[in-house]
ModelCIF file with pLDDT and N, C-alpha, C, O atoms, coordinates in Angstrom:
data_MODEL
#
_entry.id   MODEL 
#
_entity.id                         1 
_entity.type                       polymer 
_entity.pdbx_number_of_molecules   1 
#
_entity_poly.entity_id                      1 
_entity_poly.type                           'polypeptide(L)' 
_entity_poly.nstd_linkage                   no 
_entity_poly.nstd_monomer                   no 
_entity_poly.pdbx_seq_one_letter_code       
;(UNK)(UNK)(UNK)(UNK)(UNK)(UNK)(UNK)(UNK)(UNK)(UNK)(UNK)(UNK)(UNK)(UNK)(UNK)(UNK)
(UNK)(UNK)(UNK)(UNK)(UNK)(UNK)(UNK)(UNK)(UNK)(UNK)(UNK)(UNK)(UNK)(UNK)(UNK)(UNK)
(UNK)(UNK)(UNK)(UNK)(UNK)(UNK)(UNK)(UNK)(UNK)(UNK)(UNK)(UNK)
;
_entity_poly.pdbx_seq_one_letter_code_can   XXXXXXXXXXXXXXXXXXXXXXXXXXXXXXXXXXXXXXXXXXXX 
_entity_poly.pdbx_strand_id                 A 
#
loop_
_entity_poly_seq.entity_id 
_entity_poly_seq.num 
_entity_poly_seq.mon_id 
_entity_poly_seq.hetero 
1 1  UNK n 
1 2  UNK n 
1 3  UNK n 
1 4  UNK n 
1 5  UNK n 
1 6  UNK n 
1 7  UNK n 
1 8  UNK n 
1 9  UNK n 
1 10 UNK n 
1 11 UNK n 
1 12 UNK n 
1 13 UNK n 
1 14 UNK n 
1 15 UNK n 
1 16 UNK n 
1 17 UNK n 
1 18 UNK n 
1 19 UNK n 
1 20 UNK n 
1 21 UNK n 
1 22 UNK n 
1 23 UNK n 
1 24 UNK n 
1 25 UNK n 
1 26 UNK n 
1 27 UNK n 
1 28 UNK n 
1 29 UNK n 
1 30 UNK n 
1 31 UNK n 
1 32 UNK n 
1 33 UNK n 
1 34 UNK n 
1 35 UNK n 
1 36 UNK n 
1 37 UNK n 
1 38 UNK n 
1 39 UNK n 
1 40 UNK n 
1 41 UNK n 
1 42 UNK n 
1 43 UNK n 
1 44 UNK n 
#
_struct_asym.id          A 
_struct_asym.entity_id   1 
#
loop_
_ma_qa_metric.id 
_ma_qa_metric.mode 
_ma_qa_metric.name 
_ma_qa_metric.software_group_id 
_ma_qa_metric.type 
1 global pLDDT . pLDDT 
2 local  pLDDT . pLDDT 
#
_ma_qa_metric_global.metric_id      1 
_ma_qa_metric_global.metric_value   79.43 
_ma_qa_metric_global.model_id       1 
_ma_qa_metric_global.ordinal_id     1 
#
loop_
_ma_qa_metric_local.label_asym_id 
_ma_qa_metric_local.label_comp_id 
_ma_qa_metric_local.label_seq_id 
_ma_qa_metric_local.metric_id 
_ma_qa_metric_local.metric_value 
_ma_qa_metric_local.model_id 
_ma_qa_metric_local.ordinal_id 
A UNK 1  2 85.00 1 1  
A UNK 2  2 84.00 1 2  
A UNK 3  2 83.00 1 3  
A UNK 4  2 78.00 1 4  
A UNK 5  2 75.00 1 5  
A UNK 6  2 74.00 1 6  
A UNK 7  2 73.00 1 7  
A UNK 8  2 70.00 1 8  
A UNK 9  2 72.00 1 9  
A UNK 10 2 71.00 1 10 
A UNK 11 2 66.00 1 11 
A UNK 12 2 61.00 1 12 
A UNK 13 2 53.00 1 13 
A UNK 14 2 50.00 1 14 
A UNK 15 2 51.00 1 15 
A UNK 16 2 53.00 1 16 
A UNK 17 2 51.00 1 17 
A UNK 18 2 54.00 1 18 
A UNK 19 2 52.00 1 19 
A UNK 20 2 55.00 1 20 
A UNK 21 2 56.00 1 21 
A UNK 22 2 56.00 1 22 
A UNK 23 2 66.00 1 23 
A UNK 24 2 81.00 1 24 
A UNK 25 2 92.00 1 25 
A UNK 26 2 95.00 1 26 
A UNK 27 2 97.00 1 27 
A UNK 28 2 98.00 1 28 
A UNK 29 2 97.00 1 29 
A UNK 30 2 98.00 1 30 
A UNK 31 2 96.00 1 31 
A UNK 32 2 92.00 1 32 
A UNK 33 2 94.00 1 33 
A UNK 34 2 97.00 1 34 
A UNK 35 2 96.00 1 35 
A UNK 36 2 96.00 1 36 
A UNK 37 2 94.00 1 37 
A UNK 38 2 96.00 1 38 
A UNK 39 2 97.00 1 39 
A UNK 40 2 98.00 1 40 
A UNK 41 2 98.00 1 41 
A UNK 42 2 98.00 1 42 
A UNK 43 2 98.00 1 43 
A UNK 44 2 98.00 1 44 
#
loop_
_atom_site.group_PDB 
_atom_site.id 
_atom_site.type_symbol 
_atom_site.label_atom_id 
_atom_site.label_alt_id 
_atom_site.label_comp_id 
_atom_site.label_asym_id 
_atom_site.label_entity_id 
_atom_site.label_seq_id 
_atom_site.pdbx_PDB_ins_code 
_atom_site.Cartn_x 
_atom_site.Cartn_y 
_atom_site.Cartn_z 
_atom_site.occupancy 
_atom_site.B_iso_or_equiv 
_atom_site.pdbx_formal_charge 
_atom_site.auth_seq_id 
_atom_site.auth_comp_id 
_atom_site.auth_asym_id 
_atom_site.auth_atom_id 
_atom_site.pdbx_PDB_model_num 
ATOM 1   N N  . UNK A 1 1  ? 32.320  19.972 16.097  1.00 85.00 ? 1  UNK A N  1 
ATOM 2   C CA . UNK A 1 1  ? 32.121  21.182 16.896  1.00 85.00 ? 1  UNK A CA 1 
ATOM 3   C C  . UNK A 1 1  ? 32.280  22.444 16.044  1.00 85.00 ? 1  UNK A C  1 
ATOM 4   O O  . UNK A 1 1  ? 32.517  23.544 16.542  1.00 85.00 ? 1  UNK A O  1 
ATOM 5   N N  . UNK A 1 2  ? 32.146  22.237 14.802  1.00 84.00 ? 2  UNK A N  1 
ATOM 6   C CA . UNK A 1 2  ? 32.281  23.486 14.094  1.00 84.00 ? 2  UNK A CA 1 
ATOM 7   C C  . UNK A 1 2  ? 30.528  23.610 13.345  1.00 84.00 ? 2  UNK A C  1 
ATOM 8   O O  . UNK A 1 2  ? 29.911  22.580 13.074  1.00 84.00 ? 2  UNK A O  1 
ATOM 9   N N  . UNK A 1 3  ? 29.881  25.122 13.078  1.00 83.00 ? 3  UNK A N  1 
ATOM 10  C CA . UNK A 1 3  ? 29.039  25.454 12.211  1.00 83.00 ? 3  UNK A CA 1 
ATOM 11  C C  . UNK A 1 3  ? 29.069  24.348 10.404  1.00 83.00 ? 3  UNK A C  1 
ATOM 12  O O  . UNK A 1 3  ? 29.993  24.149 9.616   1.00 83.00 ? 3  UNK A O  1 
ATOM 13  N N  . UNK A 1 4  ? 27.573  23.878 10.394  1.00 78.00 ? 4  UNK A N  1 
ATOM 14  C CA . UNK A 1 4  ? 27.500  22.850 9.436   1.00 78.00 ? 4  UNK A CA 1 
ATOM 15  C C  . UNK A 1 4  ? 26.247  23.421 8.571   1.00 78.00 ? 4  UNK A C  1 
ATOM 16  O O  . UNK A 1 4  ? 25.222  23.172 9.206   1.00 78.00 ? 4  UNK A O  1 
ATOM 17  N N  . UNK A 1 5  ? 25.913  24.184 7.193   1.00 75.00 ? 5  UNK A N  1 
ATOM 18  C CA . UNK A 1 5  ? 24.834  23.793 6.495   1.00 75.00 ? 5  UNK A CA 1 
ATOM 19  C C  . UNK A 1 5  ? 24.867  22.904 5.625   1.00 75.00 ? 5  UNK A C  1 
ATOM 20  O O  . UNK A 1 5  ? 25.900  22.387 5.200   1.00 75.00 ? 5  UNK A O  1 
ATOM 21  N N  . UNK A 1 6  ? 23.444  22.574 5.187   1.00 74.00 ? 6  UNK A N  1 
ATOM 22  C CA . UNK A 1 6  ? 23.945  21.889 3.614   1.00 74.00 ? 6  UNK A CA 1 
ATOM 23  C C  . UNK A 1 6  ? 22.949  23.018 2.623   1.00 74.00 ? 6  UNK A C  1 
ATOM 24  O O  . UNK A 1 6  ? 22.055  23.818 2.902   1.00 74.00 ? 6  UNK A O  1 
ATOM 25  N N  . UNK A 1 7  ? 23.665  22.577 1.290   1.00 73.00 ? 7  UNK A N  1 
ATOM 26  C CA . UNK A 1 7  ? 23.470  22.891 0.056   1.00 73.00 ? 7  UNK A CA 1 
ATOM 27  C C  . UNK A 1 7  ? 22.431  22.800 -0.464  1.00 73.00 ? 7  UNK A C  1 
ATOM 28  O O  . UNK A 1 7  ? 22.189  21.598 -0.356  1.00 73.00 ? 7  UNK A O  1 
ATOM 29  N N  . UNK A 1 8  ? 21.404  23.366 -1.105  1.00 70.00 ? 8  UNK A N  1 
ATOM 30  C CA . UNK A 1 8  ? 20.561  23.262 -1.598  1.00 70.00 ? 8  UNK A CA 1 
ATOM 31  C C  . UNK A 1 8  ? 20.416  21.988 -2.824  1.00 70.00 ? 8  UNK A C  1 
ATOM 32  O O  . UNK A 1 8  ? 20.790  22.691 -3.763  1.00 70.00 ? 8  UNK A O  1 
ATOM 33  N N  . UNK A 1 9  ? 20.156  20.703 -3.434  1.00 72.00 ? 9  UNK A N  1 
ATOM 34  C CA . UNK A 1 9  ? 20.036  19.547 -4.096  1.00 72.00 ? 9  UNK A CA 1 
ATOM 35  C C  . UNK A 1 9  ? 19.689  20.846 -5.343  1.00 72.00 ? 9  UNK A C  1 
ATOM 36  O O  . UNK A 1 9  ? 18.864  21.692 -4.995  1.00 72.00 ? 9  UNK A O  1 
ATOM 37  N N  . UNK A 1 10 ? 20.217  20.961 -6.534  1.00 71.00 ? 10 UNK A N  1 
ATOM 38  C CA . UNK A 1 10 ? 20.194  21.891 -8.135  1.00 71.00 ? 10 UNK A CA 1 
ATOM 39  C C  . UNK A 1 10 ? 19.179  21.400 -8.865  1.00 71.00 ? 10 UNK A C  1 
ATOM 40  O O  . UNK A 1 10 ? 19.222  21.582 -10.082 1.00 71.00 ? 10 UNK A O  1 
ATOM 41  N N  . UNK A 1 11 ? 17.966  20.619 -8.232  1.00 66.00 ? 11 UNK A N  1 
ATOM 42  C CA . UNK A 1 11 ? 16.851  19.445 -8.823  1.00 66.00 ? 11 UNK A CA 1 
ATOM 43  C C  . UNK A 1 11 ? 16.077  20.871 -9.466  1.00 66.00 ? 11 UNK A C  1 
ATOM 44  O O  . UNK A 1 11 ? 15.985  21.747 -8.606  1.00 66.00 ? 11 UNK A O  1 
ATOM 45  N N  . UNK A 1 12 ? 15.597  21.197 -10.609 1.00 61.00 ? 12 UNK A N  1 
ATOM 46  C CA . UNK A 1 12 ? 14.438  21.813 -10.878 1.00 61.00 ? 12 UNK A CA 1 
ATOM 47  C C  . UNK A 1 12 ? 12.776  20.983 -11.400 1.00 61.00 ? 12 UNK A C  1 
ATOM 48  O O  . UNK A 1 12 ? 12.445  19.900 -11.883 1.00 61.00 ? 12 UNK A O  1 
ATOM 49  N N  . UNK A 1 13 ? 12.302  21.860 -11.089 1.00 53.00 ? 13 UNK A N  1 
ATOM 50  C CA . UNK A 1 13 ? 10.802  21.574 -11.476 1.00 53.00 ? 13 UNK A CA 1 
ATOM 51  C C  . UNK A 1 13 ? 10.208  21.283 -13.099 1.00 53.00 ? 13 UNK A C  1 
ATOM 52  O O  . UNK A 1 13 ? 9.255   21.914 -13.557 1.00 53.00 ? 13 UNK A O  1 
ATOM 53  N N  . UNK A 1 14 ? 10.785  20.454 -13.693 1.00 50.00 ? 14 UNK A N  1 
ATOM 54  C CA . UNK A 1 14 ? 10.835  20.245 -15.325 1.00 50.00 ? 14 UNK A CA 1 
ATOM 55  C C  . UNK A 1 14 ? 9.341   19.698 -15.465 1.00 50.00 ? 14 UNK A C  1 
ATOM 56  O O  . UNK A 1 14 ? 9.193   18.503 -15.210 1.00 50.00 ? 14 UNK A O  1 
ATOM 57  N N  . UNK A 1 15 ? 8.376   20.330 -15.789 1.00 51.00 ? 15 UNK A N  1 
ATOM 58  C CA . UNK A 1 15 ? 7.004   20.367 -16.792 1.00 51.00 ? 15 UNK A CA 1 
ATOM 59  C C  . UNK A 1 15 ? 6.292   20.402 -15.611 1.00 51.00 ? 15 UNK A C  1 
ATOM 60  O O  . UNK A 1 15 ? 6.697   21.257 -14.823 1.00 51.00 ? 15 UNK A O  1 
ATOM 61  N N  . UNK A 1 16 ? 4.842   19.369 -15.046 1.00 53.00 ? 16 UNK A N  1 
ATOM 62  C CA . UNK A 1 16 ? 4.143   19.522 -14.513 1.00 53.00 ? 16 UNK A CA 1 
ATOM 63  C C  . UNK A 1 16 ? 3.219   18.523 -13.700 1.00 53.00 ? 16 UNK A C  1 
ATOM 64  O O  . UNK A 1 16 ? 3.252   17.736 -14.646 1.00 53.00 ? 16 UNK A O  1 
ATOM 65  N N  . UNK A 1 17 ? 2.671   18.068 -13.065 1.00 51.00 ? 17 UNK A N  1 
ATOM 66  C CA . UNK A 1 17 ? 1.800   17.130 -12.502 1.00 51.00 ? 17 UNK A CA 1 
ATOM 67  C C  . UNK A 1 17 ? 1.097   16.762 -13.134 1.00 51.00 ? 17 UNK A C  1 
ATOM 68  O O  . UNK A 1 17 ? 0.147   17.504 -13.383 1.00 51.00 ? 17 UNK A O  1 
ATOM 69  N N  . UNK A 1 18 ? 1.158   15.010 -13.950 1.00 54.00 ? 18 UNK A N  1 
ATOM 70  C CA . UNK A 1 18 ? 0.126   14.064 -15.120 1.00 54.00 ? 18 UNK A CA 1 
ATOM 71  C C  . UNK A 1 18 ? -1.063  14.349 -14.424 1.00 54.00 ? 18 UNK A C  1 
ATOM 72  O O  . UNK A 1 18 ? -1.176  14.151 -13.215 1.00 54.00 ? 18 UNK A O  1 
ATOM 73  N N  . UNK A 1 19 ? -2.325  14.994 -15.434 1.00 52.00 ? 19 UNK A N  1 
ATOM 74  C CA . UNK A 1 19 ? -3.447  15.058 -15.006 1.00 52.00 ? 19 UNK A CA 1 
ATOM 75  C C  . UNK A 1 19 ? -4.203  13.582 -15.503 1.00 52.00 ? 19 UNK A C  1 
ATOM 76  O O  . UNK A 1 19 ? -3.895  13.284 -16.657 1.00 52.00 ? 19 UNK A O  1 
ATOM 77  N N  . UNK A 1 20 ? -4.854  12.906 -15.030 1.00 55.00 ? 20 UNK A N  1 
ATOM 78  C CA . UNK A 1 20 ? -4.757  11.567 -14.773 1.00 55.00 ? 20 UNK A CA 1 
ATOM 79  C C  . UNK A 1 20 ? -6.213  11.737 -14.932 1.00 55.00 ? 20 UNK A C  1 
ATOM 80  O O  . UNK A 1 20 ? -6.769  12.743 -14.490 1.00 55.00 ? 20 UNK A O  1 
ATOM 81  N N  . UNK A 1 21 ? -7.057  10.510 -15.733 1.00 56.00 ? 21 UNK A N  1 
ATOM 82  C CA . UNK A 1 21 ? -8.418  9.932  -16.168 1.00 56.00 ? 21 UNK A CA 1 
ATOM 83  C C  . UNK A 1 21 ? -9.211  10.356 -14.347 1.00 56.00 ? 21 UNK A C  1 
ATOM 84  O O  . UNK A 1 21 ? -8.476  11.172 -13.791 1.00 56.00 ? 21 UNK A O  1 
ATOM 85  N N  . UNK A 1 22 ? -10.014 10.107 -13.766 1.00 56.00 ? 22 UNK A N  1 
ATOM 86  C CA . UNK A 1 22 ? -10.755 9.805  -12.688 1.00 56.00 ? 22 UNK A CA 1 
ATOM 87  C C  . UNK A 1 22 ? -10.287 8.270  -12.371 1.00 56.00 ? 22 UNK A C  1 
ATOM 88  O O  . UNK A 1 22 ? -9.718  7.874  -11.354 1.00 56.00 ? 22 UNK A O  1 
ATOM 89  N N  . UNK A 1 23 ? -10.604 7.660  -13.294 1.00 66.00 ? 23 UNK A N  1 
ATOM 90  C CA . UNK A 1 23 ? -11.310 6.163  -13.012 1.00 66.00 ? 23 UNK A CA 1 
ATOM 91  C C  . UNK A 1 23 ? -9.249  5.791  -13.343 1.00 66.00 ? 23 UNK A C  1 
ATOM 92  O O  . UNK A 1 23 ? -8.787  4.844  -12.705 1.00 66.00 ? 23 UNK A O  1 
ATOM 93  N N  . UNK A 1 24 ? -8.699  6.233  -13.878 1.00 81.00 ? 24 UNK A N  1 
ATOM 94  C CA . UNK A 1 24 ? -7.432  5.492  -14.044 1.00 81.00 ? 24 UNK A CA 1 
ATOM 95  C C  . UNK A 1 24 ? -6.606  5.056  -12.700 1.00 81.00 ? 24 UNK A C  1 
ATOM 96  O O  . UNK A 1 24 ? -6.686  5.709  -11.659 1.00 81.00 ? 24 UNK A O  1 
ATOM 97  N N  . UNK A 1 25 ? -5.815  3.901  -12.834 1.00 92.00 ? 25 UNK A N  1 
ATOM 98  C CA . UNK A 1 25 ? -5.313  3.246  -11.664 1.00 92.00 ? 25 UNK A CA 1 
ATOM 99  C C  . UNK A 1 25 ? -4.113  4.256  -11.082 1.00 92.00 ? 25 UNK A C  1 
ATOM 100 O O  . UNK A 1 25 ? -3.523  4.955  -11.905 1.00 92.00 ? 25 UNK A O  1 
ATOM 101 N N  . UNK A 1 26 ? -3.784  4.329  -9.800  1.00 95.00 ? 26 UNK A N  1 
ATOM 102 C CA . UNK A 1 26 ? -2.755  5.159  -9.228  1.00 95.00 ? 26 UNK A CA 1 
ATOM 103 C C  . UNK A 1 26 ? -1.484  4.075  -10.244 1.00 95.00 ? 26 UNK A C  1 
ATOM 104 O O  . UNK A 1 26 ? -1.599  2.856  -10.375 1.00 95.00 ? 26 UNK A O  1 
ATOM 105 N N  . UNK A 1 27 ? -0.147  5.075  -10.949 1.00 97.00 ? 27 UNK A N  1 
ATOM 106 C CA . UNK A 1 27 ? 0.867   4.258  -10.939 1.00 97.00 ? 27 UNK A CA 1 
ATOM 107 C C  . UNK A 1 27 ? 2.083   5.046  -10.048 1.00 97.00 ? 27 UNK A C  1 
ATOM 108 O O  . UNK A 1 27 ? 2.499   6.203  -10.105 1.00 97.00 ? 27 UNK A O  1 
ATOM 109 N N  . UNK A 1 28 ? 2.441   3.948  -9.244  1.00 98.00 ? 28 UNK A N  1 
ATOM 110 C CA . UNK A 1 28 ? 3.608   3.926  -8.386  1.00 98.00 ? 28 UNK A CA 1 
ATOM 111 C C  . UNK A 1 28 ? 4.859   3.758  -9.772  1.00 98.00 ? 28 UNK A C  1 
ATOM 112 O O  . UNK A 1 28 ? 4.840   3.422  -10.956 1.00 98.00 ? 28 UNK A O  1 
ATOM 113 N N  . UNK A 1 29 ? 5.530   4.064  -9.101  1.00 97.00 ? 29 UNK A N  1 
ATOM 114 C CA . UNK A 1 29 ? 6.814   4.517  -10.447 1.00 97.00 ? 29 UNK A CA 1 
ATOM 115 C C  . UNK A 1 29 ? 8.402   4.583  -9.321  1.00 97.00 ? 29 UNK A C  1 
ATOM 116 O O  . UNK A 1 29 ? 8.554   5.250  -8.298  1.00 97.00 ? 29 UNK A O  1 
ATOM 117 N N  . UNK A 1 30 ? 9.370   3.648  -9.986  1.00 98.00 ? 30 UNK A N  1 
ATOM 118 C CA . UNK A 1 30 ? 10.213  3.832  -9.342  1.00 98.00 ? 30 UNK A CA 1 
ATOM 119 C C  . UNK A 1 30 ? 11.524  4.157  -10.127 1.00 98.00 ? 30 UNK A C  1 
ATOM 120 O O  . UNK A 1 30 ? 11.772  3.472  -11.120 1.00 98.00 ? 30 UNK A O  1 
ATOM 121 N N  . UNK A 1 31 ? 12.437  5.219  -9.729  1.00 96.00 ? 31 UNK A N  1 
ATOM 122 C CA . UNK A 1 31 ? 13.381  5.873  -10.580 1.00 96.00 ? 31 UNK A CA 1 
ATOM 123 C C  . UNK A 1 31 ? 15.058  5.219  -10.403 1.00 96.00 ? 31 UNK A C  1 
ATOM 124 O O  . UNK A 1 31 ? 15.390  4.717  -9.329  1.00 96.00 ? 31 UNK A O  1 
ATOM 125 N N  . UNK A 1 32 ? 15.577  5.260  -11.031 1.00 92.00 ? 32 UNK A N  1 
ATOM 126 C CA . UNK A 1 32 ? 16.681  5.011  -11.116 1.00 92.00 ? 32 UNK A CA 1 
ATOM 127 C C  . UNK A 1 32 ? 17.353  3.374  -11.205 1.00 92.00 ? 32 UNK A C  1 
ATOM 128 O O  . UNK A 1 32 ? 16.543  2.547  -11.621 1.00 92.00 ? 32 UNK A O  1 
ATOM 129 N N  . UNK A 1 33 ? 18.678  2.862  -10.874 1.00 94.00 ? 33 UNK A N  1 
ATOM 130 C CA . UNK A 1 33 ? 18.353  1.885  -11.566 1.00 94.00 ? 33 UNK A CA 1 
ATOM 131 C C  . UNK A 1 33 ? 18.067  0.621  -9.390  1.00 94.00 ? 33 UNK A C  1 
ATOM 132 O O  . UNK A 1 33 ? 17.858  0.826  -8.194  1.00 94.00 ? 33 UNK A O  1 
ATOM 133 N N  . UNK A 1 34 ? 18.293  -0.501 -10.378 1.00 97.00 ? 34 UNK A N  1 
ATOM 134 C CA . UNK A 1 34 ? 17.587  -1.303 -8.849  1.00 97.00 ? 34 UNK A CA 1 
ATOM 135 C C  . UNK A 1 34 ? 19.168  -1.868 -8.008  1.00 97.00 ? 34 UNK A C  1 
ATOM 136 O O  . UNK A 1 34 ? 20.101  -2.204 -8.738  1.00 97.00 ? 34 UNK A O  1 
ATOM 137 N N  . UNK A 1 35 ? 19.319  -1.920 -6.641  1.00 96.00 ? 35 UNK A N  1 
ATOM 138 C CA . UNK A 1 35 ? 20.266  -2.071 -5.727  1.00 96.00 ? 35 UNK A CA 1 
ATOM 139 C C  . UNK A 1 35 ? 19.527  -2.664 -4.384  1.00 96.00 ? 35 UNK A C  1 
ATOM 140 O O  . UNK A 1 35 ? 18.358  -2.411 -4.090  1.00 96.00 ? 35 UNK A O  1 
ATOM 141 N N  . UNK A 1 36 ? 20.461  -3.542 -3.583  1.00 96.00 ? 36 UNK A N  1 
ATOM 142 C CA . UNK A 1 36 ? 19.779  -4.077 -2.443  1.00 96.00 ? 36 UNK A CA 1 
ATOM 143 C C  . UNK A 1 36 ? 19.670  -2.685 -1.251  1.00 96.00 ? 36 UNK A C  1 
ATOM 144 O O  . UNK A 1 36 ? 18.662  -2.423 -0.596  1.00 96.00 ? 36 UNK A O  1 
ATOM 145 N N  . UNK A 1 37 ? 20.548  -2.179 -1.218  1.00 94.00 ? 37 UNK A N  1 
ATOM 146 C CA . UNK A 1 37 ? 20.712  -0.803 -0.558  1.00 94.00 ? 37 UNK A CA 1 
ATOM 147 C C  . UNK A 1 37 ? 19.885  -0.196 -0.606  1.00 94.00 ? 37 UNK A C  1 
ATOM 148 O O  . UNK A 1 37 ? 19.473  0.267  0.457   1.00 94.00 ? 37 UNK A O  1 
ATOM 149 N N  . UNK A 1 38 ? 19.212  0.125  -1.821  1.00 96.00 ? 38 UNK A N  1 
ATOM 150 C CA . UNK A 1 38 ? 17.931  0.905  -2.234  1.00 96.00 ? 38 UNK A CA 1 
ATOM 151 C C  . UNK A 1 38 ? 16.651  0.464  -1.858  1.00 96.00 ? 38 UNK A C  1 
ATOM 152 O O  . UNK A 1 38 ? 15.744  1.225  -2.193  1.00 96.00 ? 38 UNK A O  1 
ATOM 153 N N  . UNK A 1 39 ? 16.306  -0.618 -1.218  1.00 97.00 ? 39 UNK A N  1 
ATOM 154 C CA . UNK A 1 39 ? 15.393  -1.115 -0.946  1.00 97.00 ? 39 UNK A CA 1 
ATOM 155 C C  . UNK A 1 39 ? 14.487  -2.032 -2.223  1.00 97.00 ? 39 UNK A C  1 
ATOM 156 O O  . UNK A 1 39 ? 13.265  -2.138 -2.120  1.00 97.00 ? 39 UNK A O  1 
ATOM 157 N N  . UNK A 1 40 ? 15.016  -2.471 -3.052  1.00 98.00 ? 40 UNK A N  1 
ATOM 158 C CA . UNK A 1 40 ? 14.670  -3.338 -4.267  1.00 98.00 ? 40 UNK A CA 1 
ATOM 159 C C  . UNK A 1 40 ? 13.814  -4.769 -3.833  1.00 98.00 ? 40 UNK A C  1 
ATOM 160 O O  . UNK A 1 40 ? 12.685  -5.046 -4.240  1.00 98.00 ? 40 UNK A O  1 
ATOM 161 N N  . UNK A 1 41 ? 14.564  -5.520 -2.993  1.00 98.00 ? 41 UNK A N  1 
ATOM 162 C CA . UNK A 1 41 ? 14.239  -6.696 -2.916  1.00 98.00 ? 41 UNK A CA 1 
ATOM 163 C C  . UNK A 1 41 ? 12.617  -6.940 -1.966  1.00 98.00 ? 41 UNK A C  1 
ATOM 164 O O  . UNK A 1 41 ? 11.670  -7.726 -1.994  1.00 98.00 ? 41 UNK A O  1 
ATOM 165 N N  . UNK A 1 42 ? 13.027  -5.786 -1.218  1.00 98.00 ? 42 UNK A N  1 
ATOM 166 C CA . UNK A 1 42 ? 11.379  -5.473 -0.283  1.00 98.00 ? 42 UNK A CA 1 
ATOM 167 C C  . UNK A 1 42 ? 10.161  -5.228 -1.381  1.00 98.00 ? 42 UNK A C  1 
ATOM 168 O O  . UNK A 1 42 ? 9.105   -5.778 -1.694  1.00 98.00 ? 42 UNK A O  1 
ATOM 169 N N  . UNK A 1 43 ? 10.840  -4.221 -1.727  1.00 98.00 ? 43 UNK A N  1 
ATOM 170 C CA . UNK A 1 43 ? 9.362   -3.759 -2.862  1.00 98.00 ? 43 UNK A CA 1 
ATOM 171 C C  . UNK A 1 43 ? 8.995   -4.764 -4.072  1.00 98.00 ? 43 UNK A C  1 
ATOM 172 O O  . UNK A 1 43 ? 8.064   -4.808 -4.876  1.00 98.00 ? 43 UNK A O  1 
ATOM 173 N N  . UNK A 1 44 ? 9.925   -5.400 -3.885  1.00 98.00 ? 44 UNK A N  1 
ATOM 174 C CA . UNK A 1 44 ? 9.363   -6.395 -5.551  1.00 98.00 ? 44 UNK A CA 1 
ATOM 175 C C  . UNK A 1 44 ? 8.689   -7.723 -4.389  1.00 98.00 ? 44 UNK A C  1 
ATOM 176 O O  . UNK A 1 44 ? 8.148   -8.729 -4.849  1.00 98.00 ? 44 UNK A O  1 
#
């Protein structure tokens, strides 16, 4: 029952969006390391 914001995440925008062939395949890319929590075992 009390007033709640959150914080802005300190992430900056480091370089730019890979400009990518036409014909090259989409790559999906996954960051950090792998955990069942994280959803690992679904995606593989």
């Amino acid at each position: 029952r009390l007033p709640m914001a959150i914080l802005p995440t300190p992430h900056t925008k480091r370089g730019g969006p890979m400009k990518q062939s036409p014909n090259a395949a989409p790559r999906f890319v996954w960051l950090g390391g792998i955990r069942t929590d994280k959803g690992f075992p679904a995606f593989a």
